[in-house]
PDB file of N, CA and C in Angstrom:
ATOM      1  N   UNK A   1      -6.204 -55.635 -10.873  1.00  0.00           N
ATOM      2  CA  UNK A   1      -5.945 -54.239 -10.557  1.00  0.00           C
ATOM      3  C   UNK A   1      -6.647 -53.357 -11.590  1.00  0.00           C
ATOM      4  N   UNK A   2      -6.957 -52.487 -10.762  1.00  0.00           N
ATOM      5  CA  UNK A   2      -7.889 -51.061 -12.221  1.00  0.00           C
ATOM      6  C   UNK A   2      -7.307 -50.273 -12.606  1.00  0.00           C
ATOM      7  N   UNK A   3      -7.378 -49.957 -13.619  1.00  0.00           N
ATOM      8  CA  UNK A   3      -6.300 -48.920 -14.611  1.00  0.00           C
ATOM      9  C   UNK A   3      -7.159 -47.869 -15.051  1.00  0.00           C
ATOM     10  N   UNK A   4      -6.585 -46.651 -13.781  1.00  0.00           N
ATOM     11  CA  UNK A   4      -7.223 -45.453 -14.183  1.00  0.00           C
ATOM     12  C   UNK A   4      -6.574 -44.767 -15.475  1.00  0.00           C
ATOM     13  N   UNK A   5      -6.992 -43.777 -15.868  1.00  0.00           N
ATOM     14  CA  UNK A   5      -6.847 -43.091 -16.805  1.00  0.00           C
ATOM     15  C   UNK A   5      -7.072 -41.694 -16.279  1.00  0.00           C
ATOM     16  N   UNK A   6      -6.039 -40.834 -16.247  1.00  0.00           N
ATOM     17  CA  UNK A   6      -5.994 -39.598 -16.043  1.00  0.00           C
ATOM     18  C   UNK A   6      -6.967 -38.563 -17.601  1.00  0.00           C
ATOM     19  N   UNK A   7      -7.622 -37.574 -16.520  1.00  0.00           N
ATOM     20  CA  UNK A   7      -7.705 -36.998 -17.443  1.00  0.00           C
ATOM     21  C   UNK A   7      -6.709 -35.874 -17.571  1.00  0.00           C
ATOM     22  N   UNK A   8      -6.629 -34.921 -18.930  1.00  0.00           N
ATOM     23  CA  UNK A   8      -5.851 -33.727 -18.890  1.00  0.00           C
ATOM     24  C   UNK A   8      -6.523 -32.502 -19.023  1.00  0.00           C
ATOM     25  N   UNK A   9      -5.295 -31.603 -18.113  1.00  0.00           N
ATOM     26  CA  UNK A   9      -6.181 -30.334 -17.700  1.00  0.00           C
ATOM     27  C   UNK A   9      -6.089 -29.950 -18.767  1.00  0.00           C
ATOM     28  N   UNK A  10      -6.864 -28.865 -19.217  1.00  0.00           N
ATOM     29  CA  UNK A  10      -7.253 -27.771 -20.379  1.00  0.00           C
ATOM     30  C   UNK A  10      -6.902 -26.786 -20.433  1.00  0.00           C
ATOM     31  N   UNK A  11      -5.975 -26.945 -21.845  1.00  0.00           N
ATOM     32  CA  UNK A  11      -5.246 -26.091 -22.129  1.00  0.00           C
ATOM     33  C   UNK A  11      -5.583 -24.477 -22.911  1.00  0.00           C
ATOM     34  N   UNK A  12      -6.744 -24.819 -23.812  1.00  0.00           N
ATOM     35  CA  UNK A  12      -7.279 -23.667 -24.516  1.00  0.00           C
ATOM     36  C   UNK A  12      -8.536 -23.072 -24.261  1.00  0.00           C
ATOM     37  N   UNK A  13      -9.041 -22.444 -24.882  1.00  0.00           N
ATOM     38  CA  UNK A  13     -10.794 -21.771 -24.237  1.00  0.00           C
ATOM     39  C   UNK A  13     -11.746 -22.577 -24.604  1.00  0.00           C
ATOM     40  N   UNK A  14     -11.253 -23.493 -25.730  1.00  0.00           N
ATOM     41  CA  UNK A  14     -12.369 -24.510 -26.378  1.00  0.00           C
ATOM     42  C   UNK A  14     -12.233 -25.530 -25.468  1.00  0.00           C
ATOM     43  N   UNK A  15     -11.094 -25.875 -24.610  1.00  0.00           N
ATOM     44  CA  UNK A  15     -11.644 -26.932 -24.178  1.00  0.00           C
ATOM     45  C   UNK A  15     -12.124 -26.984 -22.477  1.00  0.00           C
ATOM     46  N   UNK A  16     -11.526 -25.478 -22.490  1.00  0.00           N
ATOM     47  CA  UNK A  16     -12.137 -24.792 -20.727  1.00  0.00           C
ATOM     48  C   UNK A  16     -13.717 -24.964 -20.979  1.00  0.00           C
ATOM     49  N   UNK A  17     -14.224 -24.428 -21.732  1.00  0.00           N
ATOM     50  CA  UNK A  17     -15.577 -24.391 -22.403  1.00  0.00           C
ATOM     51  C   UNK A  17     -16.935 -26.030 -21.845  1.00  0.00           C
ATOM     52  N   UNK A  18     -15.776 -26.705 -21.816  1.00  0.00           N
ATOM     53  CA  UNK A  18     -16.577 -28.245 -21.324  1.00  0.00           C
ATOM     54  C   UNK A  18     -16.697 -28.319 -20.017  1.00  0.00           C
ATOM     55  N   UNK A  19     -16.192 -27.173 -19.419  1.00  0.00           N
ATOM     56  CA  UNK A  19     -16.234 -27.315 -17.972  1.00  0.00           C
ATOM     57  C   UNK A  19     -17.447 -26.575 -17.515  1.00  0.00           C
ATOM     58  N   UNK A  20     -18.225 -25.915 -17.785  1.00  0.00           N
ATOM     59  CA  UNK A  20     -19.327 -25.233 -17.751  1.00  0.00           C
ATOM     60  C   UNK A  20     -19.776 -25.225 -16.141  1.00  0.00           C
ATOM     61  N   UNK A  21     -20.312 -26.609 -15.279  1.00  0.00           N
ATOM     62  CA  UNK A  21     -20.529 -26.164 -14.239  1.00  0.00           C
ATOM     63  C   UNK A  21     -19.400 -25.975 -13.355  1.00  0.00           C
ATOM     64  N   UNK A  22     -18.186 -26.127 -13.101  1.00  0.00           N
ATOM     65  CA  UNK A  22     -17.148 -25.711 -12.800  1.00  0.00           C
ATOM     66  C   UNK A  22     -16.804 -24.300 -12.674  1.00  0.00           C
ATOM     67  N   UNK A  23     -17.225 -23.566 -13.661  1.00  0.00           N
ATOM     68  CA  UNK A  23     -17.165 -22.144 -13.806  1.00  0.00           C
ATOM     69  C   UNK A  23     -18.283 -21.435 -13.554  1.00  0.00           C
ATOM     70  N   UNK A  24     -19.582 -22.051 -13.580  1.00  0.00           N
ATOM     71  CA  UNK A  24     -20.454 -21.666 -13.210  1.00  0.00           C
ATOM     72  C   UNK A  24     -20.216 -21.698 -11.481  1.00  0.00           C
ATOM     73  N   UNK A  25     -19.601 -22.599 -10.555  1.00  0.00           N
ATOM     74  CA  UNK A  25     -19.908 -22.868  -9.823  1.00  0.00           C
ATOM     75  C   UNK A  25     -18.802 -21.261  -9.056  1.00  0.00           C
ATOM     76  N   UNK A  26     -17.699 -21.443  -9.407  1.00  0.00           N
ATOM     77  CA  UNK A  26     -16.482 -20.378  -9.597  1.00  0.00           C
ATOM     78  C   UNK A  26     -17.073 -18.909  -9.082  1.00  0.00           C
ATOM     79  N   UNK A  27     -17.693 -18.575 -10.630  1.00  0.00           N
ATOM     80  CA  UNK A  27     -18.302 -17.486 -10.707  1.00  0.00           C
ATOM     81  C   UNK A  27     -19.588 -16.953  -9.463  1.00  0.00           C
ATOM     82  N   UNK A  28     -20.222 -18.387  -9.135  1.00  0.00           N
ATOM     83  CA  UNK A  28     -20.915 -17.948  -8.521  1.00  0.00           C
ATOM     84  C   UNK A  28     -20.595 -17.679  -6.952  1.00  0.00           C
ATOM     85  N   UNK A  29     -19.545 -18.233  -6.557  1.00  0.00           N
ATOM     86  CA  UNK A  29     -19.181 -18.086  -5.386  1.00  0.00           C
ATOM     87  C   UNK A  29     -18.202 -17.045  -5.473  1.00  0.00           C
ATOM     88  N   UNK A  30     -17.639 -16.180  -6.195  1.00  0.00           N
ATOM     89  CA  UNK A  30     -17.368 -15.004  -6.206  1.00  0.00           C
ATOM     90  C   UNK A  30     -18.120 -13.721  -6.361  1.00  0.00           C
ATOM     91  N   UNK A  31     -19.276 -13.822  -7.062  1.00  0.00           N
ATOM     92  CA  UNK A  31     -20.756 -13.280  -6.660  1.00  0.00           C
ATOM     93  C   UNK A  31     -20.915 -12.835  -5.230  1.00  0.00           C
ATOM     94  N   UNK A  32     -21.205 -14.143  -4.877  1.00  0.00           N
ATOM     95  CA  UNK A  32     -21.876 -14.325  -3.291  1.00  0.00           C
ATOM     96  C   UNK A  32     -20.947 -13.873  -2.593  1.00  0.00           C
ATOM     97  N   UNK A  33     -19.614 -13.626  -2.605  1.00  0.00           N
ATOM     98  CA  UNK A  33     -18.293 -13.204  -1.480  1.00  0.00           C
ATOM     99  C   UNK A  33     -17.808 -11.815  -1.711  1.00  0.00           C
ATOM    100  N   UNK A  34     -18.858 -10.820  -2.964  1.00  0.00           N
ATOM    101  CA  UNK A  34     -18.574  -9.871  -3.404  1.00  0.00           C
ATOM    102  C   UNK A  34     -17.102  -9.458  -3.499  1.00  0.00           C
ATOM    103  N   UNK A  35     -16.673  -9.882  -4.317  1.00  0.00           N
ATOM    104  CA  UNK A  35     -14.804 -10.384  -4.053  1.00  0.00           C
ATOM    105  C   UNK A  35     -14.677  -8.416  -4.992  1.00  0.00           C
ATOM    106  N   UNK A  36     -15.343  -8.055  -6.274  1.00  0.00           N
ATOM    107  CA  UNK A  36     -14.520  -7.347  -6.761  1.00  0.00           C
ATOM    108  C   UNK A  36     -15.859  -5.987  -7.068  1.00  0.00           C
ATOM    109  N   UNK A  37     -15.366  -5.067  -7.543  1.00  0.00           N
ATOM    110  CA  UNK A  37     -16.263  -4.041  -7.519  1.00  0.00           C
ATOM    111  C   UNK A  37     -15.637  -2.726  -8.903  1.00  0.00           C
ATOM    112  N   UNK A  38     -16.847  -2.619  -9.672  1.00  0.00           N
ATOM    113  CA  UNK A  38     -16.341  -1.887 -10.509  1.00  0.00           C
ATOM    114  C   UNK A  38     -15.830  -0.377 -10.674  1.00  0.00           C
ATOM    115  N   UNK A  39     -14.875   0.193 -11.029  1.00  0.00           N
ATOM    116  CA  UNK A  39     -14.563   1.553 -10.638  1.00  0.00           C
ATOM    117  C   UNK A  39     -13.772   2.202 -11.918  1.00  0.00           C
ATOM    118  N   UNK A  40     -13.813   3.260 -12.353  1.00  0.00           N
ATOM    119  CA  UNK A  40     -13.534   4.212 -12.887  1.00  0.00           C
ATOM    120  C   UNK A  40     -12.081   4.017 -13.165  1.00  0.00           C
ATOM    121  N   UNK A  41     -11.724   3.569 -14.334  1.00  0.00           N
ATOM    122  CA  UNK A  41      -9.436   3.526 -14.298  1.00  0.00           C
ATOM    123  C   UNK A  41      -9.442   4.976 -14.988  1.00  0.00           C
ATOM    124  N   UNK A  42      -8.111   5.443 -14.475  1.00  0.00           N
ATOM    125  CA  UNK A  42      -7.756   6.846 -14.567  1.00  0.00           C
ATOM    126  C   UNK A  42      -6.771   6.404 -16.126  1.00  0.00           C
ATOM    127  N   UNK A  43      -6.688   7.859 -16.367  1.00  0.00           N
ATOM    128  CA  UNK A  43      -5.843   7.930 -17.507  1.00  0.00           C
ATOM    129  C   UNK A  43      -4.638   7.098 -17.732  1.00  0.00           C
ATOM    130  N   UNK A  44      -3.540   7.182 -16.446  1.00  0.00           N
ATOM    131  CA  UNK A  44      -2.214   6.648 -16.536  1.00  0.00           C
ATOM    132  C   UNK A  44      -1.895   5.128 -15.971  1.00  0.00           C
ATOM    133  N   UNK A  45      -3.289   4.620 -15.832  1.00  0.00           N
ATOM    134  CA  UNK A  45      -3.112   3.108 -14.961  1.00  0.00           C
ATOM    135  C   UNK A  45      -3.170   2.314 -16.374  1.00  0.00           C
ATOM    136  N   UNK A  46      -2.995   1.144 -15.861  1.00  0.00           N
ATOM    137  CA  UNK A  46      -3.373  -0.083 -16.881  1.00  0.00           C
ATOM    138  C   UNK A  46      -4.515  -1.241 -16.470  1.00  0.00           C
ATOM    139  N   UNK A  47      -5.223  -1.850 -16.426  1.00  0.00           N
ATOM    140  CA  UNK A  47      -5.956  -2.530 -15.613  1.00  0.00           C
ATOM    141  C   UNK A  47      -5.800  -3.849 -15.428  1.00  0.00           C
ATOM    142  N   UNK A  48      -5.811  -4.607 -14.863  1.00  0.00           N
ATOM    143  CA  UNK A  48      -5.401  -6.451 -14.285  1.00  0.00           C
ATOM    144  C   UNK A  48      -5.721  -7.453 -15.028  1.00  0.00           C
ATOM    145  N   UNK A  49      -4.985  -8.259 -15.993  1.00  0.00           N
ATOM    146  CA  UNK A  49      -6.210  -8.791 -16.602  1.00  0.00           C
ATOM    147  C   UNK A  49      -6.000  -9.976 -15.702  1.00  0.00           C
ATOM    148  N   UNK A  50      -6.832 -10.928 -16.013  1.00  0.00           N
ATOM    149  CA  UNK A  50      -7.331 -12.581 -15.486  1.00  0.00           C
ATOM    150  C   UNK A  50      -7.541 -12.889 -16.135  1.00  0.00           C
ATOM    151  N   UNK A  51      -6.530 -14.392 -15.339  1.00  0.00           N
ATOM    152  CA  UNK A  51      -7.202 -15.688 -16.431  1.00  0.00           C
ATOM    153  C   UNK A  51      -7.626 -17.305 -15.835  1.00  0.00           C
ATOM    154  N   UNK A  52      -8.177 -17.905 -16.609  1.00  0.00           N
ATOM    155  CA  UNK A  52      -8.617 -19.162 -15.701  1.00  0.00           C
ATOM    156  C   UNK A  52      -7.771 -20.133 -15.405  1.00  0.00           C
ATOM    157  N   UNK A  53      -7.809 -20.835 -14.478  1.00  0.00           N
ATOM    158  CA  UNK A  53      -6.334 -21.940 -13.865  1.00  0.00           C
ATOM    159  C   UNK A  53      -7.743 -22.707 -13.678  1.00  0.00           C
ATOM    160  N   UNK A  54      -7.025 -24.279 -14.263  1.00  0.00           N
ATOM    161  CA  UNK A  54      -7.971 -24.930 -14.316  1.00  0.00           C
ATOM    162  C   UNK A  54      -7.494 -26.385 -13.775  1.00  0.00           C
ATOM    163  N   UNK A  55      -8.204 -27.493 -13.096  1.00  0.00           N
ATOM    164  CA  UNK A  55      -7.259 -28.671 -12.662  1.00  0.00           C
ATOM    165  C   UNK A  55      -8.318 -29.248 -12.284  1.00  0.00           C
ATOM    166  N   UNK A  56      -7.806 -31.121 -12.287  1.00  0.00           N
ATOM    167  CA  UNK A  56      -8.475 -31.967 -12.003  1.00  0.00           C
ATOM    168  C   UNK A  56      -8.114 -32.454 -11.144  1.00  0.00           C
ATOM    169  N   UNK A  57      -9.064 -32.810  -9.889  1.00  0.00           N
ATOM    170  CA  UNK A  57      -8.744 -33.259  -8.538  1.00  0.00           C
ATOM    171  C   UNK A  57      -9.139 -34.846  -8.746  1.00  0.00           C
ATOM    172  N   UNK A  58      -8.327 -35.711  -8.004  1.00  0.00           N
ATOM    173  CA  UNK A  58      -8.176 -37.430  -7.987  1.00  0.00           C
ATOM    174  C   UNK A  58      -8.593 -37.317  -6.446  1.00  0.00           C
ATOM    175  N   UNK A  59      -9.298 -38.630  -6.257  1.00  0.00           N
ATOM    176  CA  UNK A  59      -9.017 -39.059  -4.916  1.00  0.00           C
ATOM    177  C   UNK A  59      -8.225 -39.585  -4.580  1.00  0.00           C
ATOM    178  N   UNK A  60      -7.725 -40.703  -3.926  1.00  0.00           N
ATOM    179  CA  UNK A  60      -6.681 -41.838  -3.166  1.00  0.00           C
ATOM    180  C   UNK A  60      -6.493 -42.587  -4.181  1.00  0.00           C
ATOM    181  N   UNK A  61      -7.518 -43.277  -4.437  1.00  0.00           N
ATOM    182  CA  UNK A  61      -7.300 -44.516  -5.622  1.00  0.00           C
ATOM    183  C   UNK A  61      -6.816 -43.670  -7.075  1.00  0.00           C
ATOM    184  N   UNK A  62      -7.184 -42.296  -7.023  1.00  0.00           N
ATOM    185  CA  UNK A  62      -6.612 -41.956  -8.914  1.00  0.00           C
ATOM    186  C   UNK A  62      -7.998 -41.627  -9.350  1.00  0.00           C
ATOM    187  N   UNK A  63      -9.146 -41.671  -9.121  1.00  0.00           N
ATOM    188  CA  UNK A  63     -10.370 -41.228 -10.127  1.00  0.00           C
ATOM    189  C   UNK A  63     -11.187 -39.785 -10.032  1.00  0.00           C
ATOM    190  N   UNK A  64     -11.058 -39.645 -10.762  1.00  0.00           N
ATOM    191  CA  UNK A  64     -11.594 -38.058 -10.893  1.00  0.00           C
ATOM    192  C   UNK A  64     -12.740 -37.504  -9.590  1.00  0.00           C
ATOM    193  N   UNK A  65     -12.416 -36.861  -8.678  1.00  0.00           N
ATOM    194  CA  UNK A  65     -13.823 -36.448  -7.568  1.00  0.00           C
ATOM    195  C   UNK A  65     -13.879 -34.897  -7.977  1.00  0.00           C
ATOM    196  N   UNK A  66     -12.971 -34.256  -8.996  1.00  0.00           N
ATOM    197  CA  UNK A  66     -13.790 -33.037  -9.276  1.00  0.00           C
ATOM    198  C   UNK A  66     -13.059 -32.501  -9.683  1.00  0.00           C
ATOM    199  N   UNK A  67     -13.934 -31.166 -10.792  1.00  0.00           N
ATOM    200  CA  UNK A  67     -13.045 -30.204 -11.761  1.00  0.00           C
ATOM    201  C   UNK A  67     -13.117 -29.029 -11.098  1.00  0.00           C
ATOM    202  N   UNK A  68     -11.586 -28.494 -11.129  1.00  0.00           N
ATOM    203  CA  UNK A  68     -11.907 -27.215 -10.226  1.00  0.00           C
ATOM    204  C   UNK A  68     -11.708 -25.780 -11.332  1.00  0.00           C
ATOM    205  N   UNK A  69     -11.756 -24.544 -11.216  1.00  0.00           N
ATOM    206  CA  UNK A  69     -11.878 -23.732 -11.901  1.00  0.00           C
ATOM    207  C   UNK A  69     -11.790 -22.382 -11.061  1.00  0.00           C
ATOM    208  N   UNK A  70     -10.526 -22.008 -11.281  1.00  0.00           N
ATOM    209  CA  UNK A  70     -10.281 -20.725 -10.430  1.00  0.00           C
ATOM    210  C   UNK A  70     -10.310 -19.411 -11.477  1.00  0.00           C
ATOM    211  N   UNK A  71     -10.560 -18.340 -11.397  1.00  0.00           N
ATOM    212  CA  UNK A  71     -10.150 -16.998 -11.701  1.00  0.00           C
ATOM    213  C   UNK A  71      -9.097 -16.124 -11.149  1.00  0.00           C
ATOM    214  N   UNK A  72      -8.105 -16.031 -12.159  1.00  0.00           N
ATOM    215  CA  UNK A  72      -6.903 -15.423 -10.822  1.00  0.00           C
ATOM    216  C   UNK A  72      -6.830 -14.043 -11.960  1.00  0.00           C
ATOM    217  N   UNK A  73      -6.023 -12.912 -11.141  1.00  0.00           N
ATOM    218  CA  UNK A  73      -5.486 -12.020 -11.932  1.00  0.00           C
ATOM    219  C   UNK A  73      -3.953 -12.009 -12.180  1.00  0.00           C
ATOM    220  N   UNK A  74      -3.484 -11.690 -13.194  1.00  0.00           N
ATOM    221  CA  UNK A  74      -2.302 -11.797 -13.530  1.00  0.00           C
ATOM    222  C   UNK A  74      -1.349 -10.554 -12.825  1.00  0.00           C
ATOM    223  N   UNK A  75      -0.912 -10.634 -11.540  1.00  0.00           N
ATOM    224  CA  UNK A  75      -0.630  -9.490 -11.160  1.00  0.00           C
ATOM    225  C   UNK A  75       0.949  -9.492 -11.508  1.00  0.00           C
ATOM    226  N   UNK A  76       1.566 -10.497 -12.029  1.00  0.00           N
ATOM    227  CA  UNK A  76       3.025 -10.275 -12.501  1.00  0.00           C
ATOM    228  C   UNK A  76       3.182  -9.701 -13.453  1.00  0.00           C
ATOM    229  N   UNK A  77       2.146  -9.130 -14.273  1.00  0.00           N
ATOM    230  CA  UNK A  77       1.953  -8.296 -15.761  1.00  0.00           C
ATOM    231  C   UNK A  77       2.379  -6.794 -15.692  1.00  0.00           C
TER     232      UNK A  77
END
């Protein structure tokens, strides 16, 4: 029998940082879907921040088929 080894998701910016095409890939398909658009915040607003959610996808057997890398905004803030 084979003894996978999980990897662990990433917890800090140094180690989000190793994910490079993951976020590249992220970023770029939020590009292409023109998801957000920049605009003018007024005096009395606050603005959204975001942050990265990050996870490792297994197949059936347990071995890594891919790092995923989302951008979300923190809208419970």
């Amino acid at each position: 029998m084979e003894r996978v080894i999980q990897e662990v998701e990433p917890t800090c910016f140094e180690q989000v940082v190793k994910w490079d095409n993951a976020m590249d890939e992220d970023m770029s398909t939020l590009d292409a879907n023109v998801i957000w658009e920049l605009v003018v915040l007024f005096k009395d607003k606050k603005e959204i921040e975001c942050k990265r959610v990050c996870k490792v996808k297994h197949n059936a057997i347990g071995i890594v088929s891919k790092y995923k890398v989302r951008l979300v905004a923190k809208g419970y803030a």
